[in-house]
PDB file of N, CA and C in Angstrom:
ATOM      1  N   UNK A   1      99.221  83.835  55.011  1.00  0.00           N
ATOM      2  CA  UNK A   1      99.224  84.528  53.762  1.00  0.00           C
ATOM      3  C   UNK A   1      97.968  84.094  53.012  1.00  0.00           C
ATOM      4  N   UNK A   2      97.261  84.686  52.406  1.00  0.00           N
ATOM      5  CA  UNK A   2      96.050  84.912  51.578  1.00  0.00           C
ATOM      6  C   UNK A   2      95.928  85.678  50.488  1.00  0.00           C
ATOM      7  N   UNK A   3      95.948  85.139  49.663  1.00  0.00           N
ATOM      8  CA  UNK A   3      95.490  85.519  47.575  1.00  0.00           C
ATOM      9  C   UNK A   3      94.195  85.434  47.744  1.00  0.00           C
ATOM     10  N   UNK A   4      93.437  86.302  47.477  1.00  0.00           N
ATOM     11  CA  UNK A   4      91.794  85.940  47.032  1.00  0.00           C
ATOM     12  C   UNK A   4      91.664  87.418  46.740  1.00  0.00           C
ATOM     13  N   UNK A   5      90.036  87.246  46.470  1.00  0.00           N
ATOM     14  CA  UNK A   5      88.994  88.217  45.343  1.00  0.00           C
ATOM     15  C   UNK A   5      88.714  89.073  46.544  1.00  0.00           C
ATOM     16  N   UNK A   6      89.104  90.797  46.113  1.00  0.00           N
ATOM     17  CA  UNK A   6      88.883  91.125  46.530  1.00  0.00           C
ATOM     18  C   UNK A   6      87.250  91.526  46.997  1.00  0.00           C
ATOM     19  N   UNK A   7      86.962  91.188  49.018  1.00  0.00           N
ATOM     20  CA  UNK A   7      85.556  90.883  48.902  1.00  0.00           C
ATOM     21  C   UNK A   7      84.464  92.166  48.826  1.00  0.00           C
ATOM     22  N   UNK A   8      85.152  93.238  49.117  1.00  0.00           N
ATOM     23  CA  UNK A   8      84.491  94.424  48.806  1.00  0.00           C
ATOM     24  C   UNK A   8      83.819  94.607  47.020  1.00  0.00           C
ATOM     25  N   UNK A   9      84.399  94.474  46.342  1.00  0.00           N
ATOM     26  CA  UNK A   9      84.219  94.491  44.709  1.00  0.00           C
ATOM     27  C   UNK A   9      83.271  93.357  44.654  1.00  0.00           C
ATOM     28  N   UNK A  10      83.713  91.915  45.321  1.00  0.00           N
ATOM     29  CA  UNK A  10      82.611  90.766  45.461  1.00  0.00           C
ATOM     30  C   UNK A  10      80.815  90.987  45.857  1.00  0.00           C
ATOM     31  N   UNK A  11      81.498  91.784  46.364  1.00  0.00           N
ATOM     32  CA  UNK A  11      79.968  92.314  47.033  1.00  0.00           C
ATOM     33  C   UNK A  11      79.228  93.855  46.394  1.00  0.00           C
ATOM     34  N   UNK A  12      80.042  94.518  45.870  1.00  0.00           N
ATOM     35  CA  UNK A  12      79.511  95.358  44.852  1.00  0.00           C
ATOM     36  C   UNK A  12      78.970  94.345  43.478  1.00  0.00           C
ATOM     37  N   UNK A  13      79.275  93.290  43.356  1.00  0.00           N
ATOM     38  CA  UNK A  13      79.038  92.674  41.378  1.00  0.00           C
ATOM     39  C   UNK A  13      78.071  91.953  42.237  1.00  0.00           C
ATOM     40  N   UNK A  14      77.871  91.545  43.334  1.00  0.00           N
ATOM     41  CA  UNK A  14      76.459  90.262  43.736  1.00  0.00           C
ATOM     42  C   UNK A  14      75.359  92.176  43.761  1.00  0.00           C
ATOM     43  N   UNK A  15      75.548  92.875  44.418  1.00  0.00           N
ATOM     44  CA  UNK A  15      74.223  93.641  44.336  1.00  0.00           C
ATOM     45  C   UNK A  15      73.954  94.118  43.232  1.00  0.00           C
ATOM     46  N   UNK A  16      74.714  94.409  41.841  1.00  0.00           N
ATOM     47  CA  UNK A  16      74.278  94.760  40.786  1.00  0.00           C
ATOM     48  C   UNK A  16      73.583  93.234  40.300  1.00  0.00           C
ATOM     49  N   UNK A  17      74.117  92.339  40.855  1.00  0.00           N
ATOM     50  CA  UNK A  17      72.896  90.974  40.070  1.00  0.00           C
ATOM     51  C   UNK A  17      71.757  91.102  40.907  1.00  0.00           C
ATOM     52  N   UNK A  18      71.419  91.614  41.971  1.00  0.00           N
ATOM     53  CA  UNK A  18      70.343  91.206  42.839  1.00  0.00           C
ATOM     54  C   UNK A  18      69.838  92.233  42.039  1.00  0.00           C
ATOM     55  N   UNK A  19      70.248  93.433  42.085  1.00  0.00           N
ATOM     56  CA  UNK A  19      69.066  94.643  41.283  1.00  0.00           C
ATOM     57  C   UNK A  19      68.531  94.199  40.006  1.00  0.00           C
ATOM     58  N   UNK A  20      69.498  93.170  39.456  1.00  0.00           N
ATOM     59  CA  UNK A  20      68.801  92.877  37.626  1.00  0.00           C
ATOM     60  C   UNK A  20      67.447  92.152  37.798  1.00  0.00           C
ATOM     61  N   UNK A  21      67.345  91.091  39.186  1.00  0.00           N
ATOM     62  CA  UNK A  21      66.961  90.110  39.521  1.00  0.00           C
ATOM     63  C   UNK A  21      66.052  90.811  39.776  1.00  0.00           C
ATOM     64  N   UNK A  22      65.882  91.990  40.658  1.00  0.00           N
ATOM     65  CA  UNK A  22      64.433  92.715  41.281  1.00  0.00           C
ATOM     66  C   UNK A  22      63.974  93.443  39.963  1.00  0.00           C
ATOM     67  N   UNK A  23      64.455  93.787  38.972  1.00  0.00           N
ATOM     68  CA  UNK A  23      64.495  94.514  37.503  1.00  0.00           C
ATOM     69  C   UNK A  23      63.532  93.311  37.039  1.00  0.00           C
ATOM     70  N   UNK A  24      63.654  92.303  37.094  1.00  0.00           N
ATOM     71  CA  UNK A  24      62.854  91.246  36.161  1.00  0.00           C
ATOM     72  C   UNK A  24      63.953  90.276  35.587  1.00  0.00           C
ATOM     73  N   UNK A  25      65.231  90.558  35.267  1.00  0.00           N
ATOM     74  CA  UNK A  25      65.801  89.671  34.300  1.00  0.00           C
ATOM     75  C   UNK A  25      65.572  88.023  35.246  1.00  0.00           C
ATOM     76  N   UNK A  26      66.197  87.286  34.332  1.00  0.00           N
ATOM     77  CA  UNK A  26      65.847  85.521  34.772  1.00  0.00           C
ATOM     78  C   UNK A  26      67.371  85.618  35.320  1.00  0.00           C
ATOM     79  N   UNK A  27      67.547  84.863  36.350  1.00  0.00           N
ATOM     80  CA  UNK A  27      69.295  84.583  36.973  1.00  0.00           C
ATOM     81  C   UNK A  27      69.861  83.665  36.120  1.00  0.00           C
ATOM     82  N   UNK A  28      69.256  82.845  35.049  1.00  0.00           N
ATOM     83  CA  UNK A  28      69.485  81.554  34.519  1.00  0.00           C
ATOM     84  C   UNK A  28      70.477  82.449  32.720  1.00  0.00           C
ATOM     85  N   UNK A  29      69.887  83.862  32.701  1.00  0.00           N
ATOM     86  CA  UNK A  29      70.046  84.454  32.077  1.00  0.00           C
ATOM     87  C   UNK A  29      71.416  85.631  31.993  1.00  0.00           C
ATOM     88  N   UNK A  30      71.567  85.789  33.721  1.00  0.00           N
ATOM     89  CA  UNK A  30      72.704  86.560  33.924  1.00  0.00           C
ATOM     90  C   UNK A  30      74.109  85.843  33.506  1.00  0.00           C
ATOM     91  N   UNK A  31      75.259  86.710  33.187  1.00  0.00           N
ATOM     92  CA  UNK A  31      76.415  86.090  32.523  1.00  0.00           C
ATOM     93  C   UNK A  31      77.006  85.431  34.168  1.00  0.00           C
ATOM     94  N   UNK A  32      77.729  84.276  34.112  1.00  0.00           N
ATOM     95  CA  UNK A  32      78.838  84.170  35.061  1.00  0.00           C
ATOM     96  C   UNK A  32      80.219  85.483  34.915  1.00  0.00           C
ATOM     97  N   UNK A  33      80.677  86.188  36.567  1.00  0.00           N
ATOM     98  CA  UNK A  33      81.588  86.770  36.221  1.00  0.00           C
ATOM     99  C   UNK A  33      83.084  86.088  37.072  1.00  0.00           C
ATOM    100  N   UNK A  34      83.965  86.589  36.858  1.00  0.00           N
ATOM    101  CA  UNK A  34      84.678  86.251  37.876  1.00  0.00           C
ATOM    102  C   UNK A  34      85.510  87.260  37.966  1.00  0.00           C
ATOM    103  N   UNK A  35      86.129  87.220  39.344  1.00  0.00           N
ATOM    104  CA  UNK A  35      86.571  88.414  40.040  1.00  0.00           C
ATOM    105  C   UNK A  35      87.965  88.873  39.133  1.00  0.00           C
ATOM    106  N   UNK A  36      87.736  90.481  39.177  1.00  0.00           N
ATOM    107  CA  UNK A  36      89.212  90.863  38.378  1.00  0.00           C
ATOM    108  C   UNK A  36      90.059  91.746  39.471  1.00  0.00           C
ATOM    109  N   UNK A  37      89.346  92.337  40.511  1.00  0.00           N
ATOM    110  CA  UNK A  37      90.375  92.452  41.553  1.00  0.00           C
ATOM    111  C   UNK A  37      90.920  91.329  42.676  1.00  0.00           C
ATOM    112  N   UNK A  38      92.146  91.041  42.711  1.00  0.00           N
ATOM    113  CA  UNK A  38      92.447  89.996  43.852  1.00  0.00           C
ATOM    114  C   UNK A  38      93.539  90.781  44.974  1.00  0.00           C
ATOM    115  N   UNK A  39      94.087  90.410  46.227  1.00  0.00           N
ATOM    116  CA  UNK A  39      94.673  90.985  47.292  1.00  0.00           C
ATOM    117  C   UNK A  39      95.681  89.905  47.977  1.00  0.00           C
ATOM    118  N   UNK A  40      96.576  90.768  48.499  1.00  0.00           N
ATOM    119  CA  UNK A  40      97.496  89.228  49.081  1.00  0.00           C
ATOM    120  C   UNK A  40      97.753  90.070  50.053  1.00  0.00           C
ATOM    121  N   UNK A  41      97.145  89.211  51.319  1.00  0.00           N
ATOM    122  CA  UNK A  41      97.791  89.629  52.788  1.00  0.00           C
ATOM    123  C   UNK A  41      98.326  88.823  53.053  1.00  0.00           C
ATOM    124  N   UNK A  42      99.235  89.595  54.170  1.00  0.00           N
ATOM    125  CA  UNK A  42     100.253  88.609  54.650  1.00  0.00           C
ATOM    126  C   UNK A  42     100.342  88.853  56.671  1.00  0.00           C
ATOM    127  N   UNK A  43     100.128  87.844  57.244  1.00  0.00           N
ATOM    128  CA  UNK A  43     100.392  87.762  58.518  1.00  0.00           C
ATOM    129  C   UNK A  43     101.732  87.915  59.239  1.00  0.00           C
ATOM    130  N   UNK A  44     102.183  88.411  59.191  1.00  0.00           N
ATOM    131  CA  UNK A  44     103.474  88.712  59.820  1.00  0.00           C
ATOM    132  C   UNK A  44     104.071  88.149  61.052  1.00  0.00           C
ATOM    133  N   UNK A  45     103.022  88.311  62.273  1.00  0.00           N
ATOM    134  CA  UNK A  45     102.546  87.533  63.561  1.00  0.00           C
ATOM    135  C   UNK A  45     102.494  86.176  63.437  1.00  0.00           C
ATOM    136  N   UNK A  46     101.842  85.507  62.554  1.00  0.00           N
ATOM    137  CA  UNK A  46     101.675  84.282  62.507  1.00  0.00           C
ATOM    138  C   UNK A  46     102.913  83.380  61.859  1.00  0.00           C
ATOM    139  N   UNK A  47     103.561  84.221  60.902  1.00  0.00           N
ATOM    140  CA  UNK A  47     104.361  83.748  60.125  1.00  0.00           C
ATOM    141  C   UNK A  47     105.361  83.428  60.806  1.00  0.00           C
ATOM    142  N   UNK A  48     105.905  84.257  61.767  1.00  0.00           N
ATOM    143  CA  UNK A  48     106.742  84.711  62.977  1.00  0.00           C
ATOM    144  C   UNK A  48     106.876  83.107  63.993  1.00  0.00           C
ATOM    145  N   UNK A  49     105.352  83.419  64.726  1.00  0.00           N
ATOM    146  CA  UNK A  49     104.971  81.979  65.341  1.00  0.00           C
ATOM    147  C   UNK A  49     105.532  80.992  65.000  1.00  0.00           C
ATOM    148  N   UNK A  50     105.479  80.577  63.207  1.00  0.00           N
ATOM    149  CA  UNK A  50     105.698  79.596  62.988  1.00  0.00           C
ATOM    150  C   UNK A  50     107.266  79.827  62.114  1.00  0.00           C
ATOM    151  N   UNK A  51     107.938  80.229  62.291  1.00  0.00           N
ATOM    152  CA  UNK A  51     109.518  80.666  62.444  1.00  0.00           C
ATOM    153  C   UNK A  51     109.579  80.428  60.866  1.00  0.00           C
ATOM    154  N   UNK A  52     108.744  81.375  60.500  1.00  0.00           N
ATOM    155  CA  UNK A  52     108.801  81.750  58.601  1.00  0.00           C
ATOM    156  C   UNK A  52     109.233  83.036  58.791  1.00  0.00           C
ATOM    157  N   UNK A  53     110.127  82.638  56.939  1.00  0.00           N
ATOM    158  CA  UNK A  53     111.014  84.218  56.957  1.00  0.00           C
ATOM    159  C   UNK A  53     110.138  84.312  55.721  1.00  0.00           C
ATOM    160  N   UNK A  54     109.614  85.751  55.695  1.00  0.00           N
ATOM    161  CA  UNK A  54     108.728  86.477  53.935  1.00  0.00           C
ATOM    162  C   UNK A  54     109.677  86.828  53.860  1.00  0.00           C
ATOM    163  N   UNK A  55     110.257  86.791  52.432  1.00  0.00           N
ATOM    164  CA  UNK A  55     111.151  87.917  51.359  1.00  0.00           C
ATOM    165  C   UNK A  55     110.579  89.151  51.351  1.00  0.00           C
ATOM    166  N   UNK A  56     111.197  89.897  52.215  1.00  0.00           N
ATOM    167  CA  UNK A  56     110.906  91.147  51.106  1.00  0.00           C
ATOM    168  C   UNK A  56     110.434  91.254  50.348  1.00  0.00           C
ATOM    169  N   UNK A  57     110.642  91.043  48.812  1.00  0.00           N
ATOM    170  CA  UNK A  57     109.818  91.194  47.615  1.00  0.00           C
ATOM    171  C   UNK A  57     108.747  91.201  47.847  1.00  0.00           C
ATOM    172  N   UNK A  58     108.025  89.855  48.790  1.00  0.00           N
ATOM    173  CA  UNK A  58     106.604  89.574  48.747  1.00  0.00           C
ATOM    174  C   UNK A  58     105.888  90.807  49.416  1.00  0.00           C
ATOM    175  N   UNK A  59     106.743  90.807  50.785  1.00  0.00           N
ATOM    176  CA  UNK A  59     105.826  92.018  51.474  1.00  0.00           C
ATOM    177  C   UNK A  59     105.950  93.687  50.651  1.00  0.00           C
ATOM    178  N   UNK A  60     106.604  93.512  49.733  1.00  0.00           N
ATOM    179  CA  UNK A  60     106.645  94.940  49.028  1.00  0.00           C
ATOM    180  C   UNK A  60     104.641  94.830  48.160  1.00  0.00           C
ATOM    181  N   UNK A  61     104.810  93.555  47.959  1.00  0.00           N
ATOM    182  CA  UNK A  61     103.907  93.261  47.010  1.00  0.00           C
ATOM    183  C   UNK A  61     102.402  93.224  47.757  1.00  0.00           C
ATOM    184  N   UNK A  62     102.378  93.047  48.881  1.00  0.00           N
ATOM    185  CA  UNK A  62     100.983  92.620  49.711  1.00  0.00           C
ATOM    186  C   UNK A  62     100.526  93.595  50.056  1.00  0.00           C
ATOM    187  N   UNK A  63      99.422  93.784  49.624  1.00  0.00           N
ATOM    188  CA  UNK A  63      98.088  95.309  49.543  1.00  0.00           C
ATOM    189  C   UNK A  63      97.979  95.095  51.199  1.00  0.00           C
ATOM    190  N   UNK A  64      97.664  93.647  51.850  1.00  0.00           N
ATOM    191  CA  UNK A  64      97.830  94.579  53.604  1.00  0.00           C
ATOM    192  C   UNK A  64      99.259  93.408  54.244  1.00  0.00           C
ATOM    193  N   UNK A  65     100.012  94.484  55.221  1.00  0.00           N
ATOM    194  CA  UNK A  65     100.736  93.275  55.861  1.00  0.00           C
ATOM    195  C   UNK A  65     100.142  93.510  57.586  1.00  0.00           C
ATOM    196  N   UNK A  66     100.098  92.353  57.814  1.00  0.00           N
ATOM    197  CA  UNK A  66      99.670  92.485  59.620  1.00  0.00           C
ATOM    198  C   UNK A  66     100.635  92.132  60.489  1.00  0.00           C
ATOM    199  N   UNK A  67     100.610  93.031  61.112  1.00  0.00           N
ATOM    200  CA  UNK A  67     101.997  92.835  62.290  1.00  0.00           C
ATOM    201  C   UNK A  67     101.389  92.639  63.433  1.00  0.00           C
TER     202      UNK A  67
END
């Protein structure tokens, strides 16, 4: 199971800083952001392996599940 930033959006907000950066601005100058989309997958297979039961609830909740 995995919570994190989603890395597609991660990688759309780093190329809008690289363009400011080729624009002229200073990097010392750009704001810090932090990620506002996040994702929770869940391994199903693995979980299995290791003789874990997911609730329901969770897997209702997980943007991918892998079987």
């Amino acid at each position: 199971m995995a919570y994190s930033a989603n890395f597609l959006d991660v990688q759309r907000r780093a190329a809008t800083f690289v363009d400011k950066i080729l624009k002229g601005a200073k990097p010392a100058d750009l704001p810090v952001e932090q990620a506002t989309k996040f994702e929770l997958v869940i391994n199903l297979k693995t979980a299995k392996a290791l003789d874990l039961t997911i609730p329901q609830s969770v897997l209702i909740r997980a943007d991918q599940v892998i079987e």
